[in-house]
N, C-alpha and C. Protein backbone atom coordinates (compact mmCIF):
# COMPACT_ATOMS: atom_id res chain seq x y z
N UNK A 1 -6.89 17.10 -76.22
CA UNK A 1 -7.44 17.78 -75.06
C UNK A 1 -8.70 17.10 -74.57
N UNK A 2 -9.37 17.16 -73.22
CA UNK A 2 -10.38 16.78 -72.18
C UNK A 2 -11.26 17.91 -72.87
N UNK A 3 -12.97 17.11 -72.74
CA UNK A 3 -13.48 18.17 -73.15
C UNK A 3 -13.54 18.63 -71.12
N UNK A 4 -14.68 19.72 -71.45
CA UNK A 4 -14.97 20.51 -69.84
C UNK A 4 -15.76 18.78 -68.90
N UNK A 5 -16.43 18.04 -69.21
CA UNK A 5 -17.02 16.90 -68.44
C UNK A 5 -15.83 16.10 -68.30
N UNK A 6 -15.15 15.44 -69.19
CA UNK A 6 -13.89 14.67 -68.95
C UNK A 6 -13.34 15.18 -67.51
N UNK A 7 -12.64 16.85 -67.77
CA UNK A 7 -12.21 17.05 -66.67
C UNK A 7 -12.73 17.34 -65.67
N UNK A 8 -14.35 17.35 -65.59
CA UNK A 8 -15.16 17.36 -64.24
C UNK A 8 -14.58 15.82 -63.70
N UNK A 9 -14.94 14.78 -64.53
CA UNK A 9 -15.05 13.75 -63.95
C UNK A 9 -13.57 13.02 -63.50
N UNK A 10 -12.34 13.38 -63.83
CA UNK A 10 -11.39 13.32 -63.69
C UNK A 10 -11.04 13.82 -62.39
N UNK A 11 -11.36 14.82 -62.24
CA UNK A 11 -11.03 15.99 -61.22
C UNK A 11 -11.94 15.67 -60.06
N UNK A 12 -12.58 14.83 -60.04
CA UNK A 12 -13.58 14.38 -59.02
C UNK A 12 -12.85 13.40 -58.39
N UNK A 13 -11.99 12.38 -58.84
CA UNK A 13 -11.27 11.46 -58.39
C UNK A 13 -9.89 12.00 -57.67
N UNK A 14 -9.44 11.78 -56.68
CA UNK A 14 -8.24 12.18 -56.19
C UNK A 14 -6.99 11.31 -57.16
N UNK A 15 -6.15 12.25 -57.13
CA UNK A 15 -5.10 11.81 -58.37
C UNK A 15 -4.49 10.49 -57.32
N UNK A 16 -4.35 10.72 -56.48
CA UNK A 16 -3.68 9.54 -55.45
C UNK A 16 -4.20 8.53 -55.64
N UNK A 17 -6.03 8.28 -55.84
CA UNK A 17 -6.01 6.61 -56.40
C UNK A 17 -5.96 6.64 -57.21
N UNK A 18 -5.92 7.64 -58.73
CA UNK A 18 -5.53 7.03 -59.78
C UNK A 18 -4.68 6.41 -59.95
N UNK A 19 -4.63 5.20 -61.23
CA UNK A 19 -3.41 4.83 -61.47
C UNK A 19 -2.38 6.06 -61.98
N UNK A 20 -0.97 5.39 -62.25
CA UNK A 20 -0.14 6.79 -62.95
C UNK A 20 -0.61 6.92 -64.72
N UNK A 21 -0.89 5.48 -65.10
CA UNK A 21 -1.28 5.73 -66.44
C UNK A 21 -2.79 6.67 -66.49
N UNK A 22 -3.51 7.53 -65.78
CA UNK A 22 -4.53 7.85 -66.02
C UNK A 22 -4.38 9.65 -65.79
N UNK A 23 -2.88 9.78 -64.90
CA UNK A 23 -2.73 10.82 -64.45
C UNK A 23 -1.60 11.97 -65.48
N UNK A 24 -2.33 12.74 -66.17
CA UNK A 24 -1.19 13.35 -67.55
C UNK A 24 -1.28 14.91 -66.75
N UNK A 25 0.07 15.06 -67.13
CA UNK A 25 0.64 16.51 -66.74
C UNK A 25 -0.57 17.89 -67.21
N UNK A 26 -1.34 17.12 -68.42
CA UNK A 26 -2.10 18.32 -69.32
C UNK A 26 -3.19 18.45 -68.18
N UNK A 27 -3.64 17.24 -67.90
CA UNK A 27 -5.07 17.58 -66.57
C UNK A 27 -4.47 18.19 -65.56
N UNK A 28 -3.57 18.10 -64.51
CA UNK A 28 -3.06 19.51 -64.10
C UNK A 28 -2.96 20.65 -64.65
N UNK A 29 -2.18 20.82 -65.82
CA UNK A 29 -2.16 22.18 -66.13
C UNK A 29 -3.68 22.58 -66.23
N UNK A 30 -5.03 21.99 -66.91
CA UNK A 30 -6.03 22.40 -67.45
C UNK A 30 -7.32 22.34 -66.50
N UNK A 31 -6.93 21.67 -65.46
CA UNK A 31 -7.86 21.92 -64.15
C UNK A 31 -8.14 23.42 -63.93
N UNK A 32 -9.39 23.80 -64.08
CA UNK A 32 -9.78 25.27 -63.29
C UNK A 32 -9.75 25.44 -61.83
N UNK A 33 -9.22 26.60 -61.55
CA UNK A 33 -8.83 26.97 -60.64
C UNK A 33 -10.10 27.15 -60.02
N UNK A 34 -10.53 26.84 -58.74
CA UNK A 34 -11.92 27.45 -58.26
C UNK A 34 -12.07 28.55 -57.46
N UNK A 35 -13.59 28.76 -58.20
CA UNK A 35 -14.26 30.38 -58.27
C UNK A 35 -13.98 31.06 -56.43
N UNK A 36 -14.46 30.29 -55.83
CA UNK A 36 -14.64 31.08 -54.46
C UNK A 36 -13.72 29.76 -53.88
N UNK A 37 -12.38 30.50 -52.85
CA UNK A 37 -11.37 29.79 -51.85
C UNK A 37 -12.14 30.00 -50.51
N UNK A 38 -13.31 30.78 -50.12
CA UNK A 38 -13.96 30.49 -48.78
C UNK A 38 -12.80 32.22 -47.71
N UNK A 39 -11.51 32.89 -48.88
CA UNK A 39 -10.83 33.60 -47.94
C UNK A 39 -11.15 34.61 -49.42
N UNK A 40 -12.46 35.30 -48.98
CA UNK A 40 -12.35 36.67 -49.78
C UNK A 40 -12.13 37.79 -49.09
N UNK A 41 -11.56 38.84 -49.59
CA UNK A 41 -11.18 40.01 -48.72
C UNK A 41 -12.44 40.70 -48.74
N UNK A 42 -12.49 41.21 -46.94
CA UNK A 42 -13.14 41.92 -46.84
C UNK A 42 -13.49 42.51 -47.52
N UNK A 43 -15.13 43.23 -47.69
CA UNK A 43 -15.50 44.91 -47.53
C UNK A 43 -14.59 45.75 -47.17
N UNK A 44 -15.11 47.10 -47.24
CA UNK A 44 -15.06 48.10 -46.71
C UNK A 44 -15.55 48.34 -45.46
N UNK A 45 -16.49 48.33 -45.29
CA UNK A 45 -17.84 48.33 -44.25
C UNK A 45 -16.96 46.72 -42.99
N UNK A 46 -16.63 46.01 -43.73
CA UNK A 46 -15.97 44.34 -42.57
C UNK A 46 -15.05 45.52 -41.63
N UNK A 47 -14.30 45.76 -42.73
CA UNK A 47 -12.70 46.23 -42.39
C UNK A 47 -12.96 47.37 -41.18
N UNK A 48 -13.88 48.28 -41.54
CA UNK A 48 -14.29 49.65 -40.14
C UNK A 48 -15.02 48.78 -39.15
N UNK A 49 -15.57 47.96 -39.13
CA UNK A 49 -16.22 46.92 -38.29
C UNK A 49 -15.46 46.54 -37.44
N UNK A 50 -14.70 45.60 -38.05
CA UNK A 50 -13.40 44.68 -37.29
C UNK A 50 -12.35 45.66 -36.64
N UNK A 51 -12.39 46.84 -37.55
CA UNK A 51 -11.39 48.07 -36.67
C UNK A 51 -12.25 48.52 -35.31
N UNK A 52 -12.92 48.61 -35.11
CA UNK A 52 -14.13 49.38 -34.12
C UNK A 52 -14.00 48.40 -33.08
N UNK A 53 -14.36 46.66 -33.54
CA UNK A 53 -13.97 46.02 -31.97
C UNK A 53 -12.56 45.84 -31.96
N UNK A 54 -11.74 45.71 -32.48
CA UNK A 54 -10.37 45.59 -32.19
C UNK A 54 -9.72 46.21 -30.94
N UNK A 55 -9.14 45.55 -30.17
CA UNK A 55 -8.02 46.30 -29.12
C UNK A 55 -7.11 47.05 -29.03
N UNK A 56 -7.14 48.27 -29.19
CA UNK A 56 -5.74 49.36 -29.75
C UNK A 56 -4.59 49.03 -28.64
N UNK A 57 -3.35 48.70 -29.22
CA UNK A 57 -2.45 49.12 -28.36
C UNK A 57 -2.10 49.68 -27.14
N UNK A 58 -1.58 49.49 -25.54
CA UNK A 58 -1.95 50.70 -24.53
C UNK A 58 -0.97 51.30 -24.48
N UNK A 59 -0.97 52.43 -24.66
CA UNK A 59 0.31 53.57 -24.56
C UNK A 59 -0.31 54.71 -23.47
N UNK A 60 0.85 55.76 -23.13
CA UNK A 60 0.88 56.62 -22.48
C UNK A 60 0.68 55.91 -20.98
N UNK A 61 0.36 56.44 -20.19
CA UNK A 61 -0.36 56.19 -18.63
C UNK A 61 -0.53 54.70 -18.70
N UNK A 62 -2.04 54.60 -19.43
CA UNK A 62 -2.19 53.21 -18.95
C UNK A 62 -1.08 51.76 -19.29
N UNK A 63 -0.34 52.40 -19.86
CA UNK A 63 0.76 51.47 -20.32
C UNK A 63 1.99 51.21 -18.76
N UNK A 64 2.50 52.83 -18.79
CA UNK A 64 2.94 52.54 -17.17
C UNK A 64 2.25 51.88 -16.23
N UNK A 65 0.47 52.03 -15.89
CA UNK A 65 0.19 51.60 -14.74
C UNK A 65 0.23 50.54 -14.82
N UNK A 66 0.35 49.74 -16.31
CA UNK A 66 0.37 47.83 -16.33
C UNK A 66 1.78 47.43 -15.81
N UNK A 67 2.37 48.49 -16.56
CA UNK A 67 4.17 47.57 -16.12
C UNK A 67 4.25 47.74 -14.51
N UNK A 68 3.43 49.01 -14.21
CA UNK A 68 3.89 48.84 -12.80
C UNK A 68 3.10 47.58 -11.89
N UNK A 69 2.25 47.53 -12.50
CA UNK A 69 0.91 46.41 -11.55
C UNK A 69 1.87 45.11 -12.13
N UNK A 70 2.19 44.35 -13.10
CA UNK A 70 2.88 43.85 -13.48
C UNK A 70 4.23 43.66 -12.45
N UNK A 71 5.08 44.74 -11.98
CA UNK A 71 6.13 44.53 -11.41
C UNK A 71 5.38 44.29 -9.83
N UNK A 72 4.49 44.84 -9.60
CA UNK A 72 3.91 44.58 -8.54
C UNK A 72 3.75 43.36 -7.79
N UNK A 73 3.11 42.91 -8.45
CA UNK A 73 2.91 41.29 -8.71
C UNK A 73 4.19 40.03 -8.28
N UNK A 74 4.98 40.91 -9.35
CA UNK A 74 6.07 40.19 -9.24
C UNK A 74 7.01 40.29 -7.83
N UNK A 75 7.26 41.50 -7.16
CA UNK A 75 7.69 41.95 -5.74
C UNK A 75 6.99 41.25 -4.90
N UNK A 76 5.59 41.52 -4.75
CA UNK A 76 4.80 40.80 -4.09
C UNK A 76 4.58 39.23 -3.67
N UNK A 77 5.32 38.59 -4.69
CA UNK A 77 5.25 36.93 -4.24
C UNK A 77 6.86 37.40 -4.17
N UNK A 78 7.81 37.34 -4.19
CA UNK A 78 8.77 37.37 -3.45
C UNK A 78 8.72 38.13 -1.83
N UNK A 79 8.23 39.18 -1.80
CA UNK A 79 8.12 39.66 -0.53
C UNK A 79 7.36 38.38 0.49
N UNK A 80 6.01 37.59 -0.12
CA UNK A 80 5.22 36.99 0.42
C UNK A 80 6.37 35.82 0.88
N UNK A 81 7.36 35.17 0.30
CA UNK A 81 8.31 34.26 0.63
C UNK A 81 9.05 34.54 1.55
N UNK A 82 9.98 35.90 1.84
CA UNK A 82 10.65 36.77 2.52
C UNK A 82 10.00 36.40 3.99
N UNK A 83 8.66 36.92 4.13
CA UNK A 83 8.02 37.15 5.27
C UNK A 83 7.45 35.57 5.45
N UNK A 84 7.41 34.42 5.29
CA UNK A 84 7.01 33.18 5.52
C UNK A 84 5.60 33.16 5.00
N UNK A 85 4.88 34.18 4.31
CA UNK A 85 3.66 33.75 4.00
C UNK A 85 3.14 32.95 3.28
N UNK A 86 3.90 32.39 2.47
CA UNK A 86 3.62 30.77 1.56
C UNK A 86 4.15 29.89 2.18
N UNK A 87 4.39 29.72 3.46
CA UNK A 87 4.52 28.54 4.23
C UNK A 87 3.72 28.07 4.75
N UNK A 88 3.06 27.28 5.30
CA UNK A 88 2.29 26.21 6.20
C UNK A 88 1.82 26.74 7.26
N UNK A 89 0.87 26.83 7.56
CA UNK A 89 0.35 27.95 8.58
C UNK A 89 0.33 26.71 9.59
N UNK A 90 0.60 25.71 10.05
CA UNK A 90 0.81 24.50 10.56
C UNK A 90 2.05 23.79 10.44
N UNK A 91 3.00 24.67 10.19
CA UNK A 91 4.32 24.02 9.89
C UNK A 91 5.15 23.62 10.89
N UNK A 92 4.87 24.57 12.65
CA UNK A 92 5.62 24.13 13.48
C UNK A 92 4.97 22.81 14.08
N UNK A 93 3.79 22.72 13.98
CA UNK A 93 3.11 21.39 14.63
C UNK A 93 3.89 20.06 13.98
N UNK A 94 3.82 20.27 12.40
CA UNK A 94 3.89 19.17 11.27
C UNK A 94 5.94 18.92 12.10
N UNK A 95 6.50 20.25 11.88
CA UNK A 95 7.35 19.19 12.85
C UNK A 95 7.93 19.27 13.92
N UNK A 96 6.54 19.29 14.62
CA UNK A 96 7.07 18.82 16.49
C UNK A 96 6.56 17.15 15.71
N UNK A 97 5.39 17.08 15.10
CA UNK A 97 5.44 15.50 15.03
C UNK A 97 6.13 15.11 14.53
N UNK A 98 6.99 15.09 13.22
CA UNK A 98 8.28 13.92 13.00
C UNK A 98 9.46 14.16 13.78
N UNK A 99 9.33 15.18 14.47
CA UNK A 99 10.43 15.44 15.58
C UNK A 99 9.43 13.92 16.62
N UNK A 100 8.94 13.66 17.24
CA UNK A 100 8.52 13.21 17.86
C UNK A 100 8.33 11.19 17.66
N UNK A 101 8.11 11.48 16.25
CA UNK A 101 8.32 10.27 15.53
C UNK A 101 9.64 9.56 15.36
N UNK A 102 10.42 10.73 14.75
CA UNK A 102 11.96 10.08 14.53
C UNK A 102 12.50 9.73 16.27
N UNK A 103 12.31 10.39 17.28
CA UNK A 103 12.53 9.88 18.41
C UNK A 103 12.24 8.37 18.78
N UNK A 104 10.84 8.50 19.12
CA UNK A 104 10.43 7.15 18.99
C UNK A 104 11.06 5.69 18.35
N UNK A 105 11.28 6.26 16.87
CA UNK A 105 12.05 5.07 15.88
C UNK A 105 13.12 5.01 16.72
N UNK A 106 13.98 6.21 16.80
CA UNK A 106 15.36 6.00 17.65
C UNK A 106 15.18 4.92 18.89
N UNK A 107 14.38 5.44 19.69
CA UNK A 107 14.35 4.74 21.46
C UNK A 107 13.88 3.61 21.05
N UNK A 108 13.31 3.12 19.52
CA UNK A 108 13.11 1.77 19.56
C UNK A 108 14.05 0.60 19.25
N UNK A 109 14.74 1.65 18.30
CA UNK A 109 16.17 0.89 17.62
C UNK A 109 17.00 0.66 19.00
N UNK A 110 17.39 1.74 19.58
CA UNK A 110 18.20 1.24 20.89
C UNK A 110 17.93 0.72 21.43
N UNK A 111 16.39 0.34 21.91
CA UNK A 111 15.63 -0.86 22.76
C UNK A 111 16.27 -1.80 22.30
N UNK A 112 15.67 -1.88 21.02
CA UNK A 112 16.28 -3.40 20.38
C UNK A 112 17.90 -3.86 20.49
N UNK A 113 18.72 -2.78 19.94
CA UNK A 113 20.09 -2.71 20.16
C UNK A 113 20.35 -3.42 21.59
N UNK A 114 20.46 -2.85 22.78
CA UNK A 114 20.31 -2.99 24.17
C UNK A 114 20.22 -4.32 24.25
N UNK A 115 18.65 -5.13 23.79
CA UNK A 115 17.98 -6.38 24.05
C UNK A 115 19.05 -7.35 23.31
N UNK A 116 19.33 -7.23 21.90
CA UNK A 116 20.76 -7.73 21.56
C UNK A 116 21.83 -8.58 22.14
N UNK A 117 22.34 -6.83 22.79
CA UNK A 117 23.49 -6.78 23.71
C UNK A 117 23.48 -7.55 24.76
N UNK A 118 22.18 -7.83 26.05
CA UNK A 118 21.52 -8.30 26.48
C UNK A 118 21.58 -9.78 26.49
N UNK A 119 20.96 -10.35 25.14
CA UNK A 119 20.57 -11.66 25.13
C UNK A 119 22.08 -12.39 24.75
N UNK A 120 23.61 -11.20 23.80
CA UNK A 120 24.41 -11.90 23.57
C UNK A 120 25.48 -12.06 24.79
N UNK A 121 25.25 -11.34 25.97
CA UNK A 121 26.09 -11.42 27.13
C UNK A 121 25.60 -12.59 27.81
N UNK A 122 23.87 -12.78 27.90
CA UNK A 122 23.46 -13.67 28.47
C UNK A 122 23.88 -14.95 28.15
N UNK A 123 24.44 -15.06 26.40
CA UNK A 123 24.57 -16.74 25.88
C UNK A 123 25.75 -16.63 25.96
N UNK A 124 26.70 -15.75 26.17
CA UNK A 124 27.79 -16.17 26.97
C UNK A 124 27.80 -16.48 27.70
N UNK A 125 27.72 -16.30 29.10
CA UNK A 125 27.67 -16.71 30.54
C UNK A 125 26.62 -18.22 30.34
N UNK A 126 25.81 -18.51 29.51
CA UNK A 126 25.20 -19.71 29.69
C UNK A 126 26.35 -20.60 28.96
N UNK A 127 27.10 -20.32 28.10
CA UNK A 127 27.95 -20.93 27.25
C UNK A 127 29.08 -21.30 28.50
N UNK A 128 29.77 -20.20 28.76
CA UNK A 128 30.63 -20.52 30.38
C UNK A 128 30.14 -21.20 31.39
N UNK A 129 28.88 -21.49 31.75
CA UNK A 129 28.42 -22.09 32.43
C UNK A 129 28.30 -23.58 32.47
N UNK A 130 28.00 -24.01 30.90
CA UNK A 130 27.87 -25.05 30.20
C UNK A 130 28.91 -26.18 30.07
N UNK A 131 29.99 -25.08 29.79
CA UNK A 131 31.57 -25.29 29.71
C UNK A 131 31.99 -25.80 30.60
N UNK A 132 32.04 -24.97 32.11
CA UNK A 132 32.24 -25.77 33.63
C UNK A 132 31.23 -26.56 33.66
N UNK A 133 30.99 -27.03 34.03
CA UNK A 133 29.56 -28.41 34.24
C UNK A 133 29.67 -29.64 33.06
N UNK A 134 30.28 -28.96 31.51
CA UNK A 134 30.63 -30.36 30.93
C UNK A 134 32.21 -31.13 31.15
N UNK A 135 33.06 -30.24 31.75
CA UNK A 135 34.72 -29.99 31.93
C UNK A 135 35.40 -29.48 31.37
N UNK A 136 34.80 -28.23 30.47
CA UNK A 136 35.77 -27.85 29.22
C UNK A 136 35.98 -26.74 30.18
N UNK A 137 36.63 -25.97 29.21
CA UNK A 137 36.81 -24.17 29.43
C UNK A 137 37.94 -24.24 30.61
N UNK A 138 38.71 -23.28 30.79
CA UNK A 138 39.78 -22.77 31.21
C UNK A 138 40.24 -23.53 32.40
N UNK A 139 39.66 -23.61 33.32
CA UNK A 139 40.02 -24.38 34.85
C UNK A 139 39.83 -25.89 35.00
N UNK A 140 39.48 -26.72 34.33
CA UNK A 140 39.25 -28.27 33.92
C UNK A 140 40.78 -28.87 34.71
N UNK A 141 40.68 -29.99 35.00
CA UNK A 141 41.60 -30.60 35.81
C UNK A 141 41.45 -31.84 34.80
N UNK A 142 42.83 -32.24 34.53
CA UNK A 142 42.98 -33.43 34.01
C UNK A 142 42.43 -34.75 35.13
N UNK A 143 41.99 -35.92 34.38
CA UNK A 143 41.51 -37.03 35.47
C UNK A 143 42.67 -38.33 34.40
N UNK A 144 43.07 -38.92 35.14
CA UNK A 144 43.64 -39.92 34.77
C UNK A 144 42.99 -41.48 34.90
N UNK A 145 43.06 -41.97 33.79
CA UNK A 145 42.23 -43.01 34.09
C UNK A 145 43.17 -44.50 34.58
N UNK A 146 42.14 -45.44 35.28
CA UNK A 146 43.34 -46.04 36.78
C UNK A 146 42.91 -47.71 35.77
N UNK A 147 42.09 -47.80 34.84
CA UNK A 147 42.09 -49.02 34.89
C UNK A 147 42.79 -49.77 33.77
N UNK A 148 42.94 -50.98 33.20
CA UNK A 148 43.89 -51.33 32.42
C UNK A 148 43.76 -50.78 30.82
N UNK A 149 42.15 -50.46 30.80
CA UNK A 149 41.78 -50.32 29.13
C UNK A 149 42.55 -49.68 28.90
N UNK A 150 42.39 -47.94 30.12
CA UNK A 150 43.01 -46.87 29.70
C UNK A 150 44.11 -46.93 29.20
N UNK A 151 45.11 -47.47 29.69
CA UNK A 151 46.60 -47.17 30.48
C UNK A 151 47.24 -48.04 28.82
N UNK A 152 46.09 -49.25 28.32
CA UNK A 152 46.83 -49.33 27.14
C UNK A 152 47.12 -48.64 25.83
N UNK A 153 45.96 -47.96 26.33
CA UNK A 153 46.04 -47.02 24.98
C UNK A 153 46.91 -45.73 24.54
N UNK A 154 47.75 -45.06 25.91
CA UNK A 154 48.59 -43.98 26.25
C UNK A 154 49.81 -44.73 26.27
């Protein structure tokens, strides 16, 4: 056996860094338990104390008037939804403007669309134009050529 200092000084060391050769089943069992855990039970005198501020339970009346203030509450932000009152007290302005915006984008896209349409009718007709003036395209008249190079090569 440890005398009482052995197992002071033993017991001072956490068993975790001991090695295992230093750590015997008997110094567990023979460790004293200590005097004060910091959780002593109350007094007498604590216990009527701690009863005195304590919060009793609410029953009778004031118990109904909570559930009802309680349900109150609860009706009340639904009713407030019902009637638009958690909406935007500025909500029709907020959208006349993206009403006003998404227009805009629109009449710009079709601008552009339009200008498109526009510039690809235009490079046609310059393309047809191009066409008559070099001899290509639909109405071209054959020319026959009169001199000898030609005539040998056909």
């Amino acid at each position: 056996f440890l005398t009482h200092e052995a197992q002071l000084r033993t017991m001072s060391i956490p068993m975790s860094e001991r090695p295992a050769a230093q750590v015997s089943t008997s110094e567990i069992e023979l460790a004293p338990a200590p005097t004060s855990s910091g959780m002593e039970h109350p007094t007498a005198a604590e216990t009527a104390a701690n009863a005195a501020t304590d919060i009793a339970p609410i029953t009778g009346w004031a118990a109904v008037k909570q559930k009802i203030v309680a349900c109150f509450w609860e009706v009340e932000e639904h009713l407030a939804d019902i009637f638009g009152l958690n909406d935007s007290k500025y909500q029709f302005a907020i959208d006349e403007y993206m009403q006003k915006k998404q227009e805009e984008e629109d009449r710009a896209e079709y601008e552009a669309w339009e200008r498109e349409q526009e510039e690809a009718k235009e490079n046609e007709r310059l393309a047809a134009e191009a066409d008559a003036l070099e001899g290509g395209g639909d109405g071209f008249e054959e020319v026959r050529l009169t001199s000898e190079a030609g005539k040998e090569e056909h």
